[in-house]
Protein backbone atom coordinates (compact mmCIF):
# COMPACT_ATOMS: atom_id res chain seq x y z
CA UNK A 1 0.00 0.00 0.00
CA UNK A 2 2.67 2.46 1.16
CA UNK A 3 4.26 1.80 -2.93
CA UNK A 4 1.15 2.70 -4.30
CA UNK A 5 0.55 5.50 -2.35
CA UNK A 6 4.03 6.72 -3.20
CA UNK A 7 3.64 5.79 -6.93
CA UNK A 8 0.44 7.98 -7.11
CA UNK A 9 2.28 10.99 -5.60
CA UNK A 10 4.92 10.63 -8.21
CA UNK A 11 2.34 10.70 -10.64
CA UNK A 12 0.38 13.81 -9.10
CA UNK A 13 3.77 15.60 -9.38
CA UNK A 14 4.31 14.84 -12.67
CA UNK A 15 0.69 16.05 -13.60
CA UNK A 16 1.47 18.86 -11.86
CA UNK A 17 4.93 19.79 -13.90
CA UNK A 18 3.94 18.98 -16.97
CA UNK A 19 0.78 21.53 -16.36
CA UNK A 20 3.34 23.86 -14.98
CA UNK A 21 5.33 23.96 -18.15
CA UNK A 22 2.88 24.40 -20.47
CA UNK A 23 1.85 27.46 -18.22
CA UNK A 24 5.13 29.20 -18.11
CA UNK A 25 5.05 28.81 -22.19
CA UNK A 26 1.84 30.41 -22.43
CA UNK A 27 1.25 34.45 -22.95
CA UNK A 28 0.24 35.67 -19.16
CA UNK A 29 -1.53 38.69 -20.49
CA UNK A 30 -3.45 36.32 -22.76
CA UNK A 31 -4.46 34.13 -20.23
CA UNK A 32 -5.77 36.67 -18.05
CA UNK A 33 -7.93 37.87 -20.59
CA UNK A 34 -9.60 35.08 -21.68
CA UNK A 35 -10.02 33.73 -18.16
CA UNK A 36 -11.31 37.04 -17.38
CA UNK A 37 -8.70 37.26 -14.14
CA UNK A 38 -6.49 39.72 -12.94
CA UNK A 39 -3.12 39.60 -13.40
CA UNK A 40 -0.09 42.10 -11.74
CA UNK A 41 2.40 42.01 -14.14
CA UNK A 42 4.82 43.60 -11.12
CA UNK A 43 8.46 43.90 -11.73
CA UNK A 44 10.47 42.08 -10.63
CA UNK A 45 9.49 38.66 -11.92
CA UNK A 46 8.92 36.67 -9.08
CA UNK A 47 6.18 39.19 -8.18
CA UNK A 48 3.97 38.25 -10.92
CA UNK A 49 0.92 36.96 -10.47
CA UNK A 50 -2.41 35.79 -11.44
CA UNK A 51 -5.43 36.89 -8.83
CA UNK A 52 -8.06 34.08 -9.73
CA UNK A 53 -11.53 33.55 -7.81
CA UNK A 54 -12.07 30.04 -7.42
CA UNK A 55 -15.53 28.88 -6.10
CA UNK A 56 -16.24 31.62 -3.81
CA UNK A 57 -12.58 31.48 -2.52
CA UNK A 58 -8.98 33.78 -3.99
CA UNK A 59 -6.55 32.08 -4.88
CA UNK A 60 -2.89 33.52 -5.93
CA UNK A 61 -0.69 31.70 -9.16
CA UNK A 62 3.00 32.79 -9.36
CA UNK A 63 3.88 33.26 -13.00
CA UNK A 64 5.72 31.70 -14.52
CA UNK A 65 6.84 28.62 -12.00
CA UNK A 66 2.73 28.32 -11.37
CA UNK A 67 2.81 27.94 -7.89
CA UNK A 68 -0.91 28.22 -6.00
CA UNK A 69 -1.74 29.84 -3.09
CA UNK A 70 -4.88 30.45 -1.15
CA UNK A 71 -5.11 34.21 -0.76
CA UNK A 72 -2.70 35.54 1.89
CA UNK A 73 -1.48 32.35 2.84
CA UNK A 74 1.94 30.59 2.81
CA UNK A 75 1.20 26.89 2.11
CA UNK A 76 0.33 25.89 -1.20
CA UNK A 77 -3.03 24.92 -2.45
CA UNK A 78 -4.02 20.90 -2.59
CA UNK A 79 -3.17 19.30 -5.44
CA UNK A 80 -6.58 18.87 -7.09
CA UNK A 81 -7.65 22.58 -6.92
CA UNK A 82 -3.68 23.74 -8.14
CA UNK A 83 -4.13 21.33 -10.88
CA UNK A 84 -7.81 22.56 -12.39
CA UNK A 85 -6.71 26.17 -11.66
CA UNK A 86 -3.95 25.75 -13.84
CA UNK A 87 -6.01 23.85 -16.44
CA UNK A 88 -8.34 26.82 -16.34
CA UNK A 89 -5.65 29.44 -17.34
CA UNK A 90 -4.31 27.42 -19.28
CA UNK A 91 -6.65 26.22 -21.68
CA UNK A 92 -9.62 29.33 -21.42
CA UNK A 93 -11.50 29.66 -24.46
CA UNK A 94 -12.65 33.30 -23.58
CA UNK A 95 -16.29 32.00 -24.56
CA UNK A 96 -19.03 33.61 -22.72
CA UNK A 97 -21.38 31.15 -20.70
CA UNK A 98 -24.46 30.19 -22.54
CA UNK A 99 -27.60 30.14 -19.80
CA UNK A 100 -27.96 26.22 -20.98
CA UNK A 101 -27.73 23.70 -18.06
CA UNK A 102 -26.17 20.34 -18.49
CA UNK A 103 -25.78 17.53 -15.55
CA UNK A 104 -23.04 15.77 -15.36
CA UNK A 105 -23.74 12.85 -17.42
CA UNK A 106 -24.24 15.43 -19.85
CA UNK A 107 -20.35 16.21 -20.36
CA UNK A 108 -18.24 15.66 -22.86
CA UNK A 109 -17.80 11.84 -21.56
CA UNK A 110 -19.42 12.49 -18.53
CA UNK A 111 -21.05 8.85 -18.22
CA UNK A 112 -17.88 7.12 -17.55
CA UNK A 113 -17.41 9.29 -14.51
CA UNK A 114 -20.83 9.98 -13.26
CA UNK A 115 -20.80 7.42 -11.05
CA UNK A 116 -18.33 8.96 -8.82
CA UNK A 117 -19.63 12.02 -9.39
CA UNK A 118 -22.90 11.03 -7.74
CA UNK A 119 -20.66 9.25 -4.73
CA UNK A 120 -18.44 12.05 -4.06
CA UNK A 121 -19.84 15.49 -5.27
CA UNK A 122 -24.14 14.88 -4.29
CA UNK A 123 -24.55 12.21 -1.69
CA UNK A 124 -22.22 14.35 0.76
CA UNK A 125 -24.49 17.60 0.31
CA UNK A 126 -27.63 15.18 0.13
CA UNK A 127 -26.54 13.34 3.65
CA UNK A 128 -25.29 16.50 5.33
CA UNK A 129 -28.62 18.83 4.57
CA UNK A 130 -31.25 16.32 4.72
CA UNK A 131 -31.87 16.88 8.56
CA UNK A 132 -31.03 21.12 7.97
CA UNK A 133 -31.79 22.37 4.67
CA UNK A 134 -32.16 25.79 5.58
CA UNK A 135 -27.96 25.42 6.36
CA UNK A 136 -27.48 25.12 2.78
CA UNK A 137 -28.80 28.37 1.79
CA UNK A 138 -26.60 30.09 4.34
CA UNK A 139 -23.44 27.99 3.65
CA UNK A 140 -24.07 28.12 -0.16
CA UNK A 141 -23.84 32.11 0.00
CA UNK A 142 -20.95 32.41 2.30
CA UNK A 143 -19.01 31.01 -1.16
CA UNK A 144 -20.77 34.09 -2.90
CA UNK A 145 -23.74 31.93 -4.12
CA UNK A 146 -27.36 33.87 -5.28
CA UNK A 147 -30.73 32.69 -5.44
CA UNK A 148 -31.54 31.37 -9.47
CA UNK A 149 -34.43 33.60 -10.65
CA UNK A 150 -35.74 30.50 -13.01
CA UNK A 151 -35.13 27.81 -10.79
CA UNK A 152 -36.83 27.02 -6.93
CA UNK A 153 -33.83 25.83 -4.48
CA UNK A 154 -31.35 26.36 -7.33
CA UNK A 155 -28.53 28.85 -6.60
CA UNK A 156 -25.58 30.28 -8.97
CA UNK A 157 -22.00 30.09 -7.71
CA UNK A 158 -18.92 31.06 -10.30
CA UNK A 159 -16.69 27.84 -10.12
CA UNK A 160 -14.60 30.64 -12.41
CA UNK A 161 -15.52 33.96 -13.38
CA UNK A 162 -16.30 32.09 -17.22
CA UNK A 163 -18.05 28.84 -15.61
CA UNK A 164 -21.06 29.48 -13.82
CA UNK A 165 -22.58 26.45 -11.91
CA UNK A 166 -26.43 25.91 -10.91
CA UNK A 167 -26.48 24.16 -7.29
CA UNK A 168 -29.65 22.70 -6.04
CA UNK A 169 -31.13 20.78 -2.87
CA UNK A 170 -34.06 19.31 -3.01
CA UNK A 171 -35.66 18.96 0.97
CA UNK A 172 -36.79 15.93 1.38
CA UNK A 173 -39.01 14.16 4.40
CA UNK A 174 -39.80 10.82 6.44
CA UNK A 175 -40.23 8.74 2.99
CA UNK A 176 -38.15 11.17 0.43
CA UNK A 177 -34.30 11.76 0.37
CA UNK A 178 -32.93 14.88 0.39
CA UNK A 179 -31.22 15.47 -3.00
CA UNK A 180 -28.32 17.80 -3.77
CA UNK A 181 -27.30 18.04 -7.69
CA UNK A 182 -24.75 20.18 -9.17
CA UNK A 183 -25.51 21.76 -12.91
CA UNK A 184 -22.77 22.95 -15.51
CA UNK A 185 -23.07 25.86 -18.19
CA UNK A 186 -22.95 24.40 -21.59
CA UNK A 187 -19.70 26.30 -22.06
CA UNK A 188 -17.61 24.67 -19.39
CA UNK A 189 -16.18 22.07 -21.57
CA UNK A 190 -14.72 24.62 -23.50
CA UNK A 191 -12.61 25.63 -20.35
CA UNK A 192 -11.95 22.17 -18.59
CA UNK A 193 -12.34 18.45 -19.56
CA UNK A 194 -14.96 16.40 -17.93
CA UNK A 195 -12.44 15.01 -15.28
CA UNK A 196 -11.47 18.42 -13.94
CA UNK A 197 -15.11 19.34 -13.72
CA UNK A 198 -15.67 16.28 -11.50
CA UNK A 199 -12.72 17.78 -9.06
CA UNK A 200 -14.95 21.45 -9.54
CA UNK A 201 -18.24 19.38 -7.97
CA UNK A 202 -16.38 17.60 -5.43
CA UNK A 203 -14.86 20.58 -4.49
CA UNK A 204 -17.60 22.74 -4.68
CA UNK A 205 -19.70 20.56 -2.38
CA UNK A 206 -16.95 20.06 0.01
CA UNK A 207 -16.22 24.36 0.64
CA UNK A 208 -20.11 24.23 0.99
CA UNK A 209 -20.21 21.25 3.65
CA UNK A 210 -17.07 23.22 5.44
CA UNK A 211 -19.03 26.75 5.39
CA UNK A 212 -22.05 25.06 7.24
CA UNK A 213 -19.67 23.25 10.04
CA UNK A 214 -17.81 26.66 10.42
């Protein structure tokens, strides 16, 4: 077990490089643009920096070694959210969201991971608000998160400022689960592929399950 754990961390950090070359090769100015984020093109260089909102939360990426940091702090950001904020910059289209909501399954190969999806991203906000649903609300706009006008117990939160997400929970009683789903604009693909979007839910119901335990 203790091989495999170490084999997988030598694969996460060789993700991670390869992601962090093809970043320092890219145009900064560019990137900011299309991933309509700031960036402080300060001199000297290792002041340089992209100022990206991630899911209700800031996040800092040195440019060009593309090192994340949560805002103001001096430890770097986990893996998985370093990884699709790179991705984002990286690969952003500049297309403006559509208004057209897609589930999961819906994604560019989205079956073969929906499974998980369902496991790791819903049943956590499903379990945790069934007894408190009212919690959601609150937690869901501590992340910056406002009421849908089109859709009851739906609520928009900016995984980035170019991919909008539609989160819902549906209360349930004595006989009737409470169900949590997650929603993507039609444009995300164009932005990340279907596995980072996975990491995006999972993430996105995890800061909401921390906000209502905090």
């Amino acid at each position: 077990m203790k091989k495999i754990k170490e084999k997988l961390k030598d694969n996460y950090q060789l993700v991670l490089e390869k992601t962090r070359e093809v970043f320092a090769a890219k145009n900064p100015e560019e990137m900011a643009l299309k991933g309509a984020v700031s960036y402080l093109n300060h001199s000297p260089l290792s002041l340089r920096r992209f100022v990206v909102p991630y899911l209700g939360r800031f996040f800092e990426v040195h440019w060009p070694t593309g090192e994340v940091y949560p805002w103001g702090e001096g430890e770097e950001a986990p893996f998985p959210i370093s990884l699709v904020i790179l991705h984002y910059l990286n690969d952003a289209a500049g297309t403006p969201p559509e208004g057209k909501w897609l589930s999961f399954i819906d994604l560019w190969g989205g079956r073969s991971f929906d499974a998980a999806f369902r496991e790791r991203a819903l049943k956590p906000l499903s379990q945790t608000f069934h007894e408190n649903p009212g919690l959601f609300k609150t937690a869901v706009k501590k992340l910056g998160g406002t009421k849908s006008p089109q859709y009851k117990n739906g609520y928009l939160v900016f995984a980035f400022p170019k991919i909008p997400l539609l989160c819902f929970l549906h209360p349930g009683d004595e006989e009737v689960p409470t169900k949590g789903n997650i929603l993507f604009d039609g444009v995300a693909n164009n932005y990340l592929v279907t596995e980072d979007l996975a990491i995006v839910g999972e993430t996105l119901s995890e800061f909401i399950i921390q906000e209502a335990r905090s």
